[in-house]
Protein backbone atom coordinates (compact mmCIF):
# COMPACT_ATOMS: atom_id res chain seq x y z
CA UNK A 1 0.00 0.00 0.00
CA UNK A 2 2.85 2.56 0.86
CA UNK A 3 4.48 1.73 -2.85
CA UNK A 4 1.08 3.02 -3.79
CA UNK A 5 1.17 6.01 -2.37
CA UNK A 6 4.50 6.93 -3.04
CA UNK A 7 4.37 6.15 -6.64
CA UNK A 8 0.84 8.19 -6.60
CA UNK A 9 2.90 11.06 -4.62
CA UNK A 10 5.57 10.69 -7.53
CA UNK A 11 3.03 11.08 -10.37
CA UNK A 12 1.62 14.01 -8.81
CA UNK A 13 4.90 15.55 -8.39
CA UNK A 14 5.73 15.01 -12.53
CA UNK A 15 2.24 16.27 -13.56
CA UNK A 16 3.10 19.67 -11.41
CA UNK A 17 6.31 20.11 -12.59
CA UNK A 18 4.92 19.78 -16.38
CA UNK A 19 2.00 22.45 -15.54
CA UNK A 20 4.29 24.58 -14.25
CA UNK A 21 6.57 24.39 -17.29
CA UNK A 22 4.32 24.97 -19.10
CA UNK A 23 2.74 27.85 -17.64
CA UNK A 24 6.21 29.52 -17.39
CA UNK A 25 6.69 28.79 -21.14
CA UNK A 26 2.95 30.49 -21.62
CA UNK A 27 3.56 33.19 -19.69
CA UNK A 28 6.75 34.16 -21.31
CA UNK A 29 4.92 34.01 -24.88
CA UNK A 30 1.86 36.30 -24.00
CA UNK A 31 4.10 38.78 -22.38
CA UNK A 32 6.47 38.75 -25.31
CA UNK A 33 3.77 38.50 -27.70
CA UNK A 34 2.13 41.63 -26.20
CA UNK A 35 4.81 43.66 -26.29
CA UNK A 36 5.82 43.11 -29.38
CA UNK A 37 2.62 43.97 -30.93
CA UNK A 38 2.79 47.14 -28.79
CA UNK A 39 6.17 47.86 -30.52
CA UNK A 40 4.56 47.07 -33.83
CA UNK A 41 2.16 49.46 -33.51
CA UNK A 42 4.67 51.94 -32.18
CA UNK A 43 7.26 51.55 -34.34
CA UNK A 44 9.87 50.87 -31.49
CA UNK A 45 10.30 46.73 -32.46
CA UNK A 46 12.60 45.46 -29.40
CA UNK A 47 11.97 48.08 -26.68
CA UNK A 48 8.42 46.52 -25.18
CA UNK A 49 9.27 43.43 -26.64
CA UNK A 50 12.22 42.79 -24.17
CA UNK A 51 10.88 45.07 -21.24
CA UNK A 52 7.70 42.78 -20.78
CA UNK A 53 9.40 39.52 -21.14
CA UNK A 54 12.21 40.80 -18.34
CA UNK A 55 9.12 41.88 -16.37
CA UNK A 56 7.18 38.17 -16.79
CA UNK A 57 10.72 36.68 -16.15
CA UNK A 58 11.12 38.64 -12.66
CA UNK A 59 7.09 38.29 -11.97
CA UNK A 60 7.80 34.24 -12.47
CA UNK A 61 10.60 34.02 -10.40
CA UNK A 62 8.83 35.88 -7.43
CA UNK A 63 5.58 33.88 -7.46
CA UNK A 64 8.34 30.74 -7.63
CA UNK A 65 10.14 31.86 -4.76
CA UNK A 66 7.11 32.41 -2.68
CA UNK A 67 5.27 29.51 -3.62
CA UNK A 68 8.64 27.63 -2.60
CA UNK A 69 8.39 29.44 0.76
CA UNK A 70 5.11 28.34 1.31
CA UNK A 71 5.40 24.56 0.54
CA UNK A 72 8.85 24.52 2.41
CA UNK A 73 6.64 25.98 5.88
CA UNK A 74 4.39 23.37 5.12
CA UNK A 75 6.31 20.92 5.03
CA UNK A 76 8.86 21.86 7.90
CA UNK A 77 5.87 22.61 10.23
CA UNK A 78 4.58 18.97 9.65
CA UNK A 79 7.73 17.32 10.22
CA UNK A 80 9.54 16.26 13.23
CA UNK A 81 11.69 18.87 13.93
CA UNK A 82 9.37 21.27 13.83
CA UNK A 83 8.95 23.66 16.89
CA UNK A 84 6.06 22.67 19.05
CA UNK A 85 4.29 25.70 20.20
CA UNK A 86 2.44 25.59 23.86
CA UNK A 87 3.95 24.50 27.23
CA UNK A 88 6.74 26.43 29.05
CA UNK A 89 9.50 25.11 26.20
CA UNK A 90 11.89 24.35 29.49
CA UNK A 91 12.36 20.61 30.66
């Protein structure tokens, strides 16, 4: 039962690594895509171009980072060496 669950676990973590990819990927089109058409119709071809995509790029790696954070408390406050709060804390 525990192979199960761990292969189960596994699968899950694959299909949210290839969601994210692809939303990264996505993301990074539209933003490009936007601002080139902006520059297309202002006749200034790589300035939005390469301003939004360094914008989604730094936007991505935020939400990453802070998604990371929030998984990582997660899982360190359900682990064992997590800090139990209540009591004195002395024994």
């Amino acid at each position: 039962m525990d192979d199960l669950k761990g292969r189960q676990e596994l699968y899950q973590g694959f299909g949210d690594t290839m969601v994210r990819g692809i939303e990264f990927a996505v993301t990074l089109v539209v933003f490009s895509g936007v601002g080139y058409i902006i520059d297309r119709v202002l006749g200034l071809v790589p300035v939005f171009t390469i301003a939004l995509f360094v914008f989604a790029v730094m936007g991505l790696a935020v939400r990453s980072y802070y998604a990371y954070e929030a998984k990582m408390q997660v899982i360190d406050s359900t682990s064992p060496w997590a800090r139990k709060t209540g009591g004195s804390g002395v024994r």
